[in-house]
PDB file of N, CA and C in Angstrom:
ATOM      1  N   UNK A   1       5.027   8.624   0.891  1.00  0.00           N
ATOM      2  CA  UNK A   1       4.127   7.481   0.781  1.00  0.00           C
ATOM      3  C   UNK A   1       4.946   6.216   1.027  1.00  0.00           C
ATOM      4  N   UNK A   2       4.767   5.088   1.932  1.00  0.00           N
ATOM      5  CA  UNK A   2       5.162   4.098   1.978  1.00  0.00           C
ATOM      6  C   UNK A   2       4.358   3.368   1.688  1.00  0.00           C
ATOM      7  N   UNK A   3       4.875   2.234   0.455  1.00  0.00           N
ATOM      8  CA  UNK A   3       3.464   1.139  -0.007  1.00  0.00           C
ATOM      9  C   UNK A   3       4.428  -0.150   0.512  1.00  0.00           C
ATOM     10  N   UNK A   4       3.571  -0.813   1.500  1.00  0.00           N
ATOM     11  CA  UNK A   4       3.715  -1.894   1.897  1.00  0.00           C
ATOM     12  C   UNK A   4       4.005  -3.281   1.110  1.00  0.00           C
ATOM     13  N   UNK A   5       4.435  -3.774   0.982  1.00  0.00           N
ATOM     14  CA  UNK A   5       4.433  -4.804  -0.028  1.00  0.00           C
ATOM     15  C   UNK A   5       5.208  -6.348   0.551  1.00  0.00           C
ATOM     16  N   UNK A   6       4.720  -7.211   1.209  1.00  0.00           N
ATOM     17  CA  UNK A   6       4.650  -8.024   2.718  1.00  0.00           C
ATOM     18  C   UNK A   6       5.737  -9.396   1.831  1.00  0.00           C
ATOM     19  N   UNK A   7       6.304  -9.461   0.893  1.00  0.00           N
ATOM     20  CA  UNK A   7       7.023 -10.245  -0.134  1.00  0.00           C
ATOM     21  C   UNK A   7       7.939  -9.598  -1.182  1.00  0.00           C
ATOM     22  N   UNK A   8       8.648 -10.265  -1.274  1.00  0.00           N
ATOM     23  CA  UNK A   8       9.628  -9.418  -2.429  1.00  0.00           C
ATOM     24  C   UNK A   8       9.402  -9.239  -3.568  1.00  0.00           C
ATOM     25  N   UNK A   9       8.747 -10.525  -4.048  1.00  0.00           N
ATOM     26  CA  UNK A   9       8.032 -10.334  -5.691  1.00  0.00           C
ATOM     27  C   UNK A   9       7.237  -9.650  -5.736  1.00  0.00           C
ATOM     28  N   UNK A  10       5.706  -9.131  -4.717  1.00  0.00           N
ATOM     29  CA  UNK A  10       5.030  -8.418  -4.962  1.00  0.00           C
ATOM     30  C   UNK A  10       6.169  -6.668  -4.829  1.00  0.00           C
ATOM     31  N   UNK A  11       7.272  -6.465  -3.999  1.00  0.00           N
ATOM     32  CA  UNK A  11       7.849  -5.506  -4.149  1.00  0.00           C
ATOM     33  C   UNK A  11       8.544  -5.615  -5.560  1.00  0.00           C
ATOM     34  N   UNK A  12       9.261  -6.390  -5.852  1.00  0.00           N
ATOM     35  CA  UNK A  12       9.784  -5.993  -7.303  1.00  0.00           C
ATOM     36  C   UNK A  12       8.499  -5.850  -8.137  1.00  0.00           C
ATOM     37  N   UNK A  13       7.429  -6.607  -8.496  1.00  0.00           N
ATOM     38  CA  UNK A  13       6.437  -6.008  -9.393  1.00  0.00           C
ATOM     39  C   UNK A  13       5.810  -4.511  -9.030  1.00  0.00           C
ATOM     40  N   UNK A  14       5.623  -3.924  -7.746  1.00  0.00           N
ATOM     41  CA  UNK A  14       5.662  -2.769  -8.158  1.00  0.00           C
ATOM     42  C   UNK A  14       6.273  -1.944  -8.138  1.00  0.00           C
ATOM     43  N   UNK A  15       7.352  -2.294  -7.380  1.00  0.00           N
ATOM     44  CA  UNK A  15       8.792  -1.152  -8.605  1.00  0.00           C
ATOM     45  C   UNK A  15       8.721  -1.202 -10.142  1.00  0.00           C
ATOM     46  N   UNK A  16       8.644  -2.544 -10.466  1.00  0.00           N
ATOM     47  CA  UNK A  16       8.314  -2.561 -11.899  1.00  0.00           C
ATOM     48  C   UNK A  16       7.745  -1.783 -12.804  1.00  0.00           C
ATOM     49  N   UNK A  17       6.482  -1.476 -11.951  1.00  0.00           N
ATOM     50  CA  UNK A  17       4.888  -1.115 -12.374  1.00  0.00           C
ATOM     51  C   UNK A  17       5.851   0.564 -12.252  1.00  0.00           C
ATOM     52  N   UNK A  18       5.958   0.985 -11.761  1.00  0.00           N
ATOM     53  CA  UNK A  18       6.202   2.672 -10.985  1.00  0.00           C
ATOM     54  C   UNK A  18       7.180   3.316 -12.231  1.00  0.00           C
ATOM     55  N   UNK A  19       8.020   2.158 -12.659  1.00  0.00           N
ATOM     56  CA  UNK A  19       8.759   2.093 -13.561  1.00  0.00           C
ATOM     57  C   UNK A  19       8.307   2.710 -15.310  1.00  0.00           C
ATOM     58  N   UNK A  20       7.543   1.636 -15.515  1.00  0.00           N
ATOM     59  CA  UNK A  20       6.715   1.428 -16.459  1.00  0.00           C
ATOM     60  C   UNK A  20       5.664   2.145 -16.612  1.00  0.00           C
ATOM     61  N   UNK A  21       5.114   2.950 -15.561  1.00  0.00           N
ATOM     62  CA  UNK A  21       3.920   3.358 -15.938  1.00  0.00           C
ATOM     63  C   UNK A  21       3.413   4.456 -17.025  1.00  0.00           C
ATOM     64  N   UNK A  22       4.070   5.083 -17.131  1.00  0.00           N
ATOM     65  CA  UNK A  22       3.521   6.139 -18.534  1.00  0.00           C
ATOM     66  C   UNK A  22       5.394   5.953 -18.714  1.00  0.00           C
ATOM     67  N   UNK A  23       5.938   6.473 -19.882  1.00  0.00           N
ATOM     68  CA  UNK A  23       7.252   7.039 -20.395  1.00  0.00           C
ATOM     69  C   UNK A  23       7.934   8.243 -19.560  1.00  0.00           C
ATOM     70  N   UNK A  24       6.885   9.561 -20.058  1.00  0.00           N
ATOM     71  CA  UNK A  24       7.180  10.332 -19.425  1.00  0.00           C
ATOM     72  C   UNK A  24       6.310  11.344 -17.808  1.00  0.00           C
ATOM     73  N   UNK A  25       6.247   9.997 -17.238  1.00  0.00           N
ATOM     74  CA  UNK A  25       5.984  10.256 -16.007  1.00  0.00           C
ATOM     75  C   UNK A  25       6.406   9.383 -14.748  1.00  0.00           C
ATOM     76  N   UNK A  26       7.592   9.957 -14.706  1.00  0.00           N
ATOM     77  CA  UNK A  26       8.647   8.938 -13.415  1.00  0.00           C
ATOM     78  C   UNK A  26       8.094   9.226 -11.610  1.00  0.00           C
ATOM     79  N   UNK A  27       7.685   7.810 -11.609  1.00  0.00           N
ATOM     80  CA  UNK A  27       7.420   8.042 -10.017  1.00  0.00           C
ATOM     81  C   UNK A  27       8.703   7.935  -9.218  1.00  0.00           C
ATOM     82  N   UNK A  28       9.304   9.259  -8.762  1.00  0.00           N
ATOM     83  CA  UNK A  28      10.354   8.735  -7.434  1.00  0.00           C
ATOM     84  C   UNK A  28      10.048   7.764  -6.517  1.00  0.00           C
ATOM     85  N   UNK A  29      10.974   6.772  -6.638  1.00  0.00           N
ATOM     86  CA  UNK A  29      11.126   5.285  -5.679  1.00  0.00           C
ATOM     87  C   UNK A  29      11.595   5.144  -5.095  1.00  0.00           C
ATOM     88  N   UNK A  30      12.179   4.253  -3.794  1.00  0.00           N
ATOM     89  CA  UNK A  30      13.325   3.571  -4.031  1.00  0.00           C
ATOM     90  C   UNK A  30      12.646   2.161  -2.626  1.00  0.00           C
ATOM     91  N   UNK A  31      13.765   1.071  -2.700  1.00  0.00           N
ATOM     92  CA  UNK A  31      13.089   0.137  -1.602  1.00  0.00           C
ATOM     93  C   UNK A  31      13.917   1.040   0.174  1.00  0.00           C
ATOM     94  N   UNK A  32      12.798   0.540   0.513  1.00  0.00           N
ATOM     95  CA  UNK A  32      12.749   0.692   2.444  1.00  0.00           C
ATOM     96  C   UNK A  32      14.771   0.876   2.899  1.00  0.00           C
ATOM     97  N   UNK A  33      15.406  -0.042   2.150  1.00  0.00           N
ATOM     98  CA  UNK A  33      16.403  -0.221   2.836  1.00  0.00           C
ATOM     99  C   UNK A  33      17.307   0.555   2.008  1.00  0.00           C
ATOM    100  N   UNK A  34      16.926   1.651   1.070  1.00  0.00           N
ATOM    101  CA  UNK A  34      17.913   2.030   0.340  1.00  0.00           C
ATOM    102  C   UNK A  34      18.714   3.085   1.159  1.00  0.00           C
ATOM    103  N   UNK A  35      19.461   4.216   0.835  1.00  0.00           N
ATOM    104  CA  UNK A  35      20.291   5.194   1.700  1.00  0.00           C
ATOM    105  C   UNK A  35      19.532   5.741   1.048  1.00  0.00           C
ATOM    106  N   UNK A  36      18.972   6.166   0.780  1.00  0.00           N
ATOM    107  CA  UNK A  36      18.099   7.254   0.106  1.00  0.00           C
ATOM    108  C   UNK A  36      16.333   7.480   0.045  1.00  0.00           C
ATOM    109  N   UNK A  37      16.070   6.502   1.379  1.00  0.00           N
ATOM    110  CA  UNK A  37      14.687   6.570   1.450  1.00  0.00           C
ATOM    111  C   UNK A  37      13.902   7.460   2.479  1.00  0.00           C
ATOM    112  N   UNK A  38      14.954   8.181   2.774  1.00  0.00           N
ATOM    113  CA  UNK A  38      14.345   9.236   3.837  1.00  0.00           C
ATOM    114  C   UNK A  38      14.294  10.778   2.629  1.00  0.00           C
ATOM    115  N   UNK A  39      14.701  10.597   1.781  1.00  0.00           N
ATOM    116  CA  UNK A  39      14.691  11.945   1.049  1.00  0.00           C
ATOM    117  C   UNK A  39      13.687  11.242  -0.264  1.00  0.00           C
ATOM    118  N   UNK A  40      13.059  10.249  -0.338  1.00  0.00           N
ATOM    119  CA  UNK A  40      12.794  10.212  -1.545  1.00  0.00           C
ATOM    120  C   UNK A  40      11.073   9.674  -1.120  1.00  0.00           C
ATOM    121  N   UNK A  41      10.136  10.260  -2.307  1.00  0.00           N
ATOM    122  CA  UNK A  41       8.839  10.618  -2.051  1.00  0.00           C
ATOM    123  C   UNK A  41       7.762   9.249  -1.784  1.00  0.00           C
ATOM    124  N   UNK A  42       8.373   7.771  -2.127  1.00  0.00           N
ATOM    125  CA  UNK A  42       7.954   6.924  -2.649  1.00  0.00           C
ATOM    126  C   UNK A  42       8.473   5.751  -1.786  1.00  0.00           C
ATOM    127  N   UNK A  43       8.148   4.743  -0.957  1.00  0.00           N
ATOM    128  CA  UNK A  43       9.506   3.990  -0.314  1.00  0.00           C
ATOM    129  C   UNK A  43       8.379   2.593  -0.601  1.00  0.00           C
ATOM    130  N   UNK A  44       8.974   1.673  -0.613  1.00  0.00           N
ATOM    131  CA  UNK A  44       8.638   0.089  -1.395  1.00  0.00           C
ATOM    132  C   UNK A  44       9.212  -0.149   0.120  1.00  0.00           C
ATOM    133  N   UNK A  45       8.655  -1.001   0.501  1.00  0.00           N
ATOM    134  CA  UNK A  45       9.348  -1.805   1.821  1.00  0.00           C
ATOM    135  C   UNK A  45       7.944  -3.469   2.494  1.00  0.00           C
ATOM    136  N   UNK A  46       8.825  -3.752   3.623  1.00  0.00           N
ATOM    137  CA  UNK A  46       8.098  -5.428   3.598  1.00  0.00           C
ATOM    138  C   UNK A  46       8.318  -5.606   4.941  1.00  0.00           C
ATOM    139  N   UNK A  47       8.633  -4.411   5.826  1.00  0.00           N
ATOM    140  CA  UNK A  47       8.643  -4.200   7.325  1.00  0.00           C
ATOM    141  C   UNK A  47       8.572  -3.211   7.440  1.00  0.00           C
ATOM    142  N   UNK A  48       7.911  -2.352   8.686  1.00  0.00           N
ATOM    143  CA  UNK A  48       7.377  -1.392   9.082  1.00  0.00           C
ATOM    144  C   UNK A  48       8.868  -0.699   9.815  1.00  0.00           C
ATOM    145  N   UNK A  49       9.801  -1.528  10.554  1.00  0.00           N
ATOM    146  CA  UNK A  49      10.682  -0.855  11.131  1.00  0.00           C
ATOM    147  C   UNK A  49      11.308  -0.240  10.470  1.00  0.00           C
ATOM    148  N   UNK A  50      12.243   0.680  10.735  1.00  0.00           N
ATOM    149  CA  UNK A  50      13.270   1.538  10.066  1.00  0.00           C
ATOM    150  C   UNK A  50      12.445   2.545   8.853  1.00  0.00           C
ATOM    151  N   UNK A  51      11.234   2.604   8.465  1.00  0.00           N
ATOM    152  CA  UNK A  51      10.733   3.385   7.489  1.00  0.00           C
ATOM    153  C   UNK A  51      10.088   4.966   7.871  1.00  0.00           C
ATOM    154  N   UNK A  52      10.771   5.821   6.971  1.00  0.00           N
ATOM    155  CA  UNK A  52      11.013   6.986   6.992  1.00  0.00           C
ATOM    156  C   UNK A  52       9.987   7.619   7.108  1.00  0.00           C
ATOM    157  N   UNK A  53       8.937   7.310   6.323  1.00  0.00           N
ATOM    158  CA  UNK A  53       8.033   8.331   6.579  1.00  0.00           C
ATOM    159  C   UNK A  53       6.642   7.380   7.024  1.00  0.00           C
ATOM    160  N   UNK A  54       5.511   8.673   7.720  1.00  0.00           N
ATOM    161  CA  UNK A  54       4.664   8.022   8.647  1.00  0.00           C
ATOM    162  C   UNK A  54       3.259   8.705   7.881  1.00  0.00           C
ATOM    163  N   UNK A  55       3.072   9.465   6.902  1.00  0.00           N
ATOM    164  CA  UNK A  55       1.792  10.204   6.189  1.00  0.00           C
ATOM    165  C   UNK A  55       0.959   9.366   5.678  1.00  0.00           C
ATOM    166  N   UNK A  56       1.162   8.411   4.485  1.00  0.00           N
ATOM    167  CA  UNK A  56       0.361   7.496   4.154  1.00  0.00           C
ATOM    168  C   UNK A  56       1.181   6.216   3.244  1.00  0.00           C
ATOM    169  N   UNK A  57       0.296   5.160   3.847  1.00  0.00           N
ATOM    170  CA  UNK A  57       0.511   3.775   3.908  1.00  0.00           C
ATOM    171  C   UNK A  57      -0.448   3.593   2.186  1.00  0.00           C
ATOM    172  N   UNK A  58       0.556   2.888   1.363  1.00  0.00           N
ATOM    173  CA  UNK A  58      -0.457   1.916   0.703  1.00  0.00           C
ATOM    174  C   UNK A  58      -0.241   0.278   0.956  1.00  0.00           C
ATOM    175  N   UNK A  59      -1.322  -0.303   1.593  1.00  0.00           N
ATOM    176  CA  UNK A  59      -1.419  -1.531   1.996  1.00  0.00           C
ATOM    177  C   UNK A  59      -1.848  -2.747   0.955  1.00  0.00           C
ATOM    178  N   UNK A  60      -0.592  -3.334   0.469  1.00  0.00           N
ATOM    179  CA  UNK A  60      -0.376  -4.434  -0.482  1.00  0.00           C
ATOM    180  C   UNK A  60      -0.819  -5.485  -0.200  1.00  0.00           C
ATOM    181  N   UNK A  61      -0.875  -5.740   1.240  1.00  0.00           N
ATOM    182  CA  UNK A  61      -0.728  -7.241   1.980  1.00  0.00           C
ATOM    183  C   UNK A  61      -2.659  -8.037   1.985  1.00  0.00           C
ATOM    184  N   UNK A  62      -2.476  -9.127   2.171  1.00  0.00           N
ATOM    185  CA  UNK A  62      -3.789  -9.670   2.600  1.00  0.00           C
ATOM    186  C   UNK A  62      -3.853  -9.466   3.824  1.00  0.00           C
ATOM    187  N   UNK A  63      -2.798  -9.313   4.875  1.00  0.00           N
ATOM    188  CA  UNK A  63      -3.391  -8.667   6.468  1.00  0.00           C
ATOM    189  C   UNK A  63      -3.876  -6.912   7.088  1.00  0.00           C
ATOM    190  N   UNK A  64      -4.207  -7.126   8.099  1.00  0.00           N
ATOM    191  CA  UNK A  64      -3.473  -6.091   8.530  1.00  0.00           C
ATOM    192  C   UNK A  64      -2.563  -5.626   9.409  1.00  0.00           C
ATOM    193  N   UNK A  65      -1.733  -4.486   8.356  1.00  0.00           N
ATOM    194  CA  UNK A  65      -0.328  -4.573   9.042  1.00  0.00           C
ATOM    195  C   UNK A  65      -0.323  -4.224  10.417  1.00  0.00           C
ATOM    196  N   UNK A  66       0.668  -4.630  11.177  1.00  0.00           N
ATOM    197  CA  UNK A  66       1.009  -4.298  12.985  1.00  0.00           C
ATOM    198  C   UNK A  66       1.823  -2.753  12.622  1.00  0.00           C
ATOM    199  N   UNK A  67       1.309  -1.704  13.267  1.00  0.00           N
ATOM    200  CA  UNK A  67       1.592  -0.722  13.146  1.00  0.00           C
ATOM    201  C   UNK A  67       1.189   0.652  12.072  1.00  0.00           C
ATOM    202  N   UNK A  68      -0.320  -0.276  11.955  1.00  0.00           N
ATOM    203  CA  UNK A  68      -0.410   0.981  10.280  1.00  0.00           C
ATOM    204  C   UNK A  68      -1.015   2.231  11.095  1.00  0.00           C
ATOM    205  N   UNK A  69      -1.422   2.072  12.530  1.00  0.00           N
ATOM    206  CA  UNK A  69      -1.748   3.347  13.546  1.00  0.00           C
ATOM    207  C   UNK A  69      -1.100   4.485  13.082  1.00  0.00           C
ATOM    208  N   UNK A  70       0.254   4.639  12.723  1.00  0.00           N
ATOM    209  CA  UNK A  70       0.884   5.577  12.934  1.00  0.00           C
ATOM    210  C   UNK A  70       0.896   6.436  11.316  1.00  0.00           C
ATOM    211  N   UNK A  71       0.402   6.064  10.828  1.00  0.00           N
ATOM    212  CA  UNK A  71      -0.439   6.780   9.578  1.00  0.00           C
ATOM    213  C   UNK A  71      -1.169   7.538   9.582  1.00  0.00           C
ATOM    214  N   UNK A  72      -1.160   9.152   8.448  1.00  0.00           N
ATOM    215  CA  UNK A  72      -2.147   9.626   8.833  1.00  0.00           C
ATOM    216  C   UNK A  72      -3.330   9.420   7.983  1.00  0.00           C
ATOM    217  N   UNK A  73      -2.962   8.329   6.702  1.00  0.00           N
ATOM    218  CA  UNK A  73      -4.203   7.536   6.142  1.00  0.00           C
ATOM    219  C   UNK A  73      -3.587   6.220   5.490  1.00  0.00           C
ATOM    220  N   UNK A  74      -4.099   5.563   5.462  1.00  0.00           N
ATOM    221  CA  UNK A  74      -4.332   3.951   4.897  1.00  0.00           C
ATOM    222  C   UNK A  74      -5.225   4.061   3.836  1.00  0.00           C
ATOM    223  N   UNK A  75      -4.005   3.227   2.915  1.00  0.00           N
ATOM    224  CA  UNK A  75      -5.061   2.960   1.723  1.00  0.00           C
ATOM    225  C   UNK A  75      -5.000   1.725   1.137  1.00  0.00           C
ATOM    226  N   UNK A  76      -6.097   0.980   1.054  1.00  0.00           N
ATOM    227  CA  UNK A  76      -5.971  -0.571   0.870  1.00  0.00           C
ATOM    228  C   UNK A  76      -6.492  -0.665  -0.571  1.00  0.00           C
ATOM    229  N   UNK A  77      -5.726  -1.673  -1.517  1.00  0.00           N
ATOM    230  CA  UNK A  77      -5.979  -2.291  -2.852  1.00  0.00           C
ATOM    231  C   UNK A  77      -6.702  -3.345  -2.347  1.00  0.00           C
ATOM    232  N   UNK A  78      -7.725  -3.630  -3.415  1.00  0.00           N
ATOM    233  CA  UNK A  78      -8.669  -4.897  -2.955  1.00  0.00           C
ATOM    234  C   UNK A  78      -8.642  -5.479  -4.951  1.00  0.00           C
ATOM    235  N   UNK A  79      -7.839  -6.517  -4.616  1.00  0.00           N
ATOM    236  CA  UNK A  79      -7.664  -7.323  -5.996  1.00  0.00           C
ATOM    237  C   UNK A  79      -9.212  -8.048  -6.426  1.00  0.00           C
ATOM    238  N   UNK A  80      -9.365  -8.449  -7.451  1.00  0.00           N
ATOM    239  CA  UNK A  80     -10.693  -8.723  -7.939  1.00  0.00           C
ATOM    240  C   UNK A  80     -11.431  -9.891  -7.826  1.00  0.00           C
ATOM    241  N   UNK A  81     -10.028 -11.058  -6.978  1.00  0.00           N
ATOM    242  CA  UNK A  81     -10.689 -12.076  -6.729  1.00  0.00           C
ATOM    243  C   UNK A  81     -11.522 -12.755  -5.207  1.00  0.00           C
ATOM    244  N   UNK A  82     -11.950 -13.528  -5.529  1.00  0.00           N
ATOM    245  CA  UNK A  82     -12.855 -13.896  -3.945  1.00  0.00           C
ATOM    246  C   UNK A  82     -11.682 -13.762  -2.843  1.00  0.00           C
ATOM    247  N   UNK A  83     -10.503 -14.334  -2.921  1.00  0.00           N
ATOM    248  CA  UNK A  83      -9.590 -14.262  -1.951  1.00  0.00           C
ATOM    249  C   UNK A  83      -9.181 -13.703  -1.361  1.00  0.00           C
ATOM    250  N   UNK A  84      -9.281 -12.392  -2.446  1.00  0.00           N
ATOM    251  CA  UNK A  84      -8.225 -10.743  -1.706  1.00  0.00           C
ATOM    252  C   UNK A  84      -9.572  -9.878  -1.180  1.00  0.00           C
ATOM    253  N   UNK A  85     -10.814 -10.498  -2.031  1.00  0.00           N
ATOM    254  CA  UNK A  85     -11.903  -9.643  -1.604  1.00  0.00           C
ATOM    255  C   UNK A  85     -12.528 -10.091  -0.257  1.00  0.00           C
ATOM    256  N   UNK A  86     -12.474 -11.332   0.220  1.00  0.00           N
ATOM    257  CA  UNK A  86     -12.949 -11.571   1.380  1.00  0.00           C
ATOM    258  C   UNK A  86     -11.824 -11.013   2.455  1.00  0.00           C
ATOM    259  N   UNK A  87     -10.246 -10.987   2.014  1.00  0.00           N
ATOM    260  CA  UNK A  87      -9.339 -10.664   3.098  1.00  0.00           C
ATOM    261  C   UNK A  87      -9.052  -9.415   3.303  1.00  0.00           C
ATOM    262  N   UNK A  88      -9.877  -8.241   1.881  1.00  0.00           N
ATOM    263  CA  UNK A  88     -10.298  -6.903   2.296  1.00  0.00           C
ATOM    264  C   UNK A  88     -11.608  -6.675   3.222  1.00  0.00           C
ATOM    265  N   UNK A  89     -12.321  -7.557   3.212  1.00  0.00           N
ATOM    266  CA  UNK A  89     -13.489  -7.384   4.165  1.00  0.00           C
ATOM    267  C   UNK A  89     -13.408  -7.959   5.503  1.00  0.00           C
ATOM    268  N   UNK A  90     -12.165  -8.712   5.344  1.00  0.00           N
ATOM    269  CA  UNK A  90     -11.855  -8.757   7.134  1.00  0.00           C
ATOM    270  C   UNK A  90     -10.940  -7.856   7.969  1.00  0.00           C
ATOM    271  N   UNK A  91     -10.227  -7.249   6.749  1.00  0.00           N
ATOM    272  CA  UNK A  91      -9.521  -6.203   7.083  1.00  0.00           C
ATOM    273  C   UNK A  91     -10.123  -4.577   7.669  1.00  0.00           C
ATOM    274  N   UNK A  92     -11.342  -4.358   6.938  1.00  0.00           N
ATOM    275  CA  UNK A  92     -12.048  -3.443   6.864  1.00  0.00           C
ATOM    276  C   UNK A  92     -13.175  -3.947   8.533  1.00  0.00           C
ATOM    277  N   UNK A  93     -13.734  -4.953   8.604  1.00  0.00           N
ATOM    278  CA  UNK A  93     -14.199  -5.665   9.939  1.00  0.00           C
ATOM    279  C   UNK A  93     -13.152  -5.047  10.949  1.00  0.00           C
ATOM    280  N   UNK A  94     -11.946  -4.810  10.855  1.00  0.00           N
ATOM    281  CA  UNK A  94     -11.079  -5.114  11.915  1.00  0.00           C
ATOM    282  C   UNK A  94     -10.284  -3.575  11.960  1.00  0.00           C
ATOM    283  N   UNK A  95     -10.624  -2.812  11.093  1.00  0.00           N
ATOM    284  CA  UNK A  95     -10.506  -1.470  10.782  1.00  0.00           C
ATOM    285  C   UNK A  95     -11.680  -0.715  11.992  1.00  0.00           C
ATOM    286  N   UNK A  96     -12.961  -1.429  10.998  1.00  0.00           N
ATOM    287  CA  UNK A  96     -13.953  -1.001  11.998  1.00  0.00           C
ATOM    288  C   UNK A  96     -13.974  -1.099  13.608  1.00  0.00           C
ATOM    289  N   UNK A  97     -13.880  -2.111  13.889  1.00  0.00           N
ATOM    290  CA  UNK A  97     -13.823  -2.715  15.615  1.00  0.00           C
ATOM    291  C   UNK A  97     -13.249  -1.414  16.189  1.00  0.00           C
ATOM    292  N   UNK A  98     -11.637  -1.555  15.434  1.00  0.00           N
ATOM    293  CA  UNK A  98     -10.312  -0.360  16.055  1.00  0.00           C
ATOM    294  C   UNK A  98     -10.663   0.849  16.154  1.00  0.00           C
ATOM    295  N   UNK A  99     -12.308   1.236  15.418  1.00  0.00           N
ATOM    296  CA  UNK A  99     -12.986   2.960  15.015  1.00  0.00           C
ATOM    297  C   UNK A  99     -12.824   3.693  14.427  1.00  0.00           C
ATOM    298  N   UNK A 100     -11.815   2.985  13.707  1.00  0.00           N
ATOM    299  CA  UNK A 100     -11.186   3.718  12.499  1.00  0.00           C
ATOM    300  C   UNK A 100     -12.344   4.853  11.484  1.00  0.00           C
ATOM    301  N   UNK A 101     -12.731   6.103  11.515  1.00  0.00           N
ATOM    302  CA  UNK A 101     -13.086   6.085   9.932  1.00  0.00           C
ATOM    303  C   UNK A 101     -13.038   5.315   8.673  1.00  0.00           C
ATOM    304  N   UNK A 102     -14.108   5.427   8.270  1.00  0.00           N
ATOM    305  CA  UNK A 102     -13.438   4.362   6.814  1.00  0.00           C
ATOM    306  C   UNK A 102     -14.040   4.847   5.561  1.00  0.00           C
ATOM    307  N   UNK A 103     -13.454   5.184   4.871  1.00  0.00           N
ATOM    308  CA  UNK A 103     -14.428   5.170   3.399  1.00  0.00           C
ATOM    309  C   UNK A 103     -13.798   4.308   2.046  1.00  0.00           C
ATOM    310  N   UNK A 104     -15.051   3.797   1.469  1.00  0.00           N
ATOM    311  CA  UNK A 104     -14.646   2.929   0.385  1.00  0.00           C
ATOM    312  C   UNK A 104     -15.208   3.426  -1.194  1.00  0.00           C
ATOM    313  N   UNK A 105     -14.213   2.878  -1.860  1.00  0.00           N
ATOM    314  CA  UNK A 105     -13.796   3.435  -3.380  1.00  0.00           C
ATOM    315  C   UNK A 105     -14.004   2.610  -4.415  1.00  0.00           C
ATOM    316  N   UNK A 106     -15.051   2.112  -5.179  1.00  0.00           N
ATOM    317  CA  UNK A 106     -14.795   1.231  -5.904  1.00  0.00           C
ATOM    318  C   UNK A 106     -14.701   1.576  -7.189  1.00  0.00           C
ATOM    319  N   UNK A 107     -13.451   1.398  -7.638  1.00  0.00           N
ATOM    320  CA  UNK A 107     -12.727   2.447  -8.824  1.00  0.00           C
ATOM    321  C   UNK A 107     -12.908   1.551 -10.085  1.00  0.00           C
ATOM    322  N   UNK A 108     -13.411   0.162 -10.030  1.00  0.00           N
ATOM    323  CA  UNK A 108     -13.986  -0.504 -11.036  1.00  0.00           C
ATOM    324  C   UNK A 108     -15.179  -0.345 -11.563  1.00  0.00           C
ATOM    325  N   UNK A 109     -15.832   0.113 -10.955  1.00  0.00           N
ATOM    326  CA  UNK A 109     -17.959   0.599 -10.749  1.00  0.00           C
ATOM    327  C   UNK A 109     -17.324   1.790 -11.402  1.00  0.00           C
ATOM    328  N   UNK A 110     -16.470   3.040 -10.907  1.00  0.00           N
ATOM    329  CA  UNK A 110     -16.583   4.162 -11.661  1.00  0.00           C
ATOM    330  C   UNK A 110     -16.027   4.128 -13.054  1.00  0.00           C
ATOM    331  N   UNK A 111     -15.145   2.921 -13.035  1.00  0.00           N
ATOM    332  CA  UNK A 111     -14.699   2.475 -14.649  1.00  0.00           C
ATOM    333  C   UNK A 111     -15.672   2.282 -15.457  1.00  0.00           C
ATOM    334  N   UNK A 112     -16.217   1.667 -15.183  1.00  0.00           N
ATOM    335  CA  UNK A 112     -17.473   0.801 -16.153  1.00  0.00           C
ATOM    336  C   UNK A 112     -16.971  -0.531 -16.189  1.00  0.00           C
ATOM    337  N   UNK A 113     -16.070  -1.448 -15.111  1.00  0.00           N
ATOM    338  CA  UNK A 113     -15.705  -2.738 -15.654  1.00  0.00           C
ATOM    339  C   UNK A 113     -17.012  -3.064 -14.691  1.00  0.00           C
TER     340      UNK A 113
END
């Protein structure tokens, strides 16, 4: 899995997060540029070049990325405010055009928030 993350702070917060997330349940990490990101399940990175693996993208960014073609799925976070939600719906516009398949998840509706 490579999760995109288009800034460094949004990459250190979710290393953070991957970190933190339960005690005993460690997500293997490491960032894009480490020596160890071709063997390891998880890669944090903020450019598409040099990254190891090509299966699935999680897409951090408000764009869309140049090169997420080479994926064999994309998966986009859509944050809760008007900002990230209108720049997921231009993303998804521009998904569409390209013919992409698309299906959408709204994991807040199945929450109950």
């Amino acid at each position: 899995i490579v999760v995109f993350a288009p800034d460094g702070g949004m990459s250190r917060q979710f290393d953070q997060m991957l970190w933190t997330f339960t005690p005993l349940a460690f997500v293997p990490h490491v960032a894009a540029t480490s020596p160890l990101a071709a063997e390891t399940p998880v890669v944090i990175g903020s450019r598409f070049e040099g990254l190891p693996h090509d299966d699935v993208l999680i897409n951090l960014g408000n764009d869309l990325p140049a090169g997420f073609e080479r994926f064999r799925l994309v998966l986009e976070i859509v944050g809760p405010s008007d900002d990230e939600r209108q720049a997921a719906r231009d993303r998804y516009r521009r998904y569409k055009q390209q013919g992409h398949a698309l299906d959408a998840h709204d994991l807040a509706q199945r929450s109950g928030e």
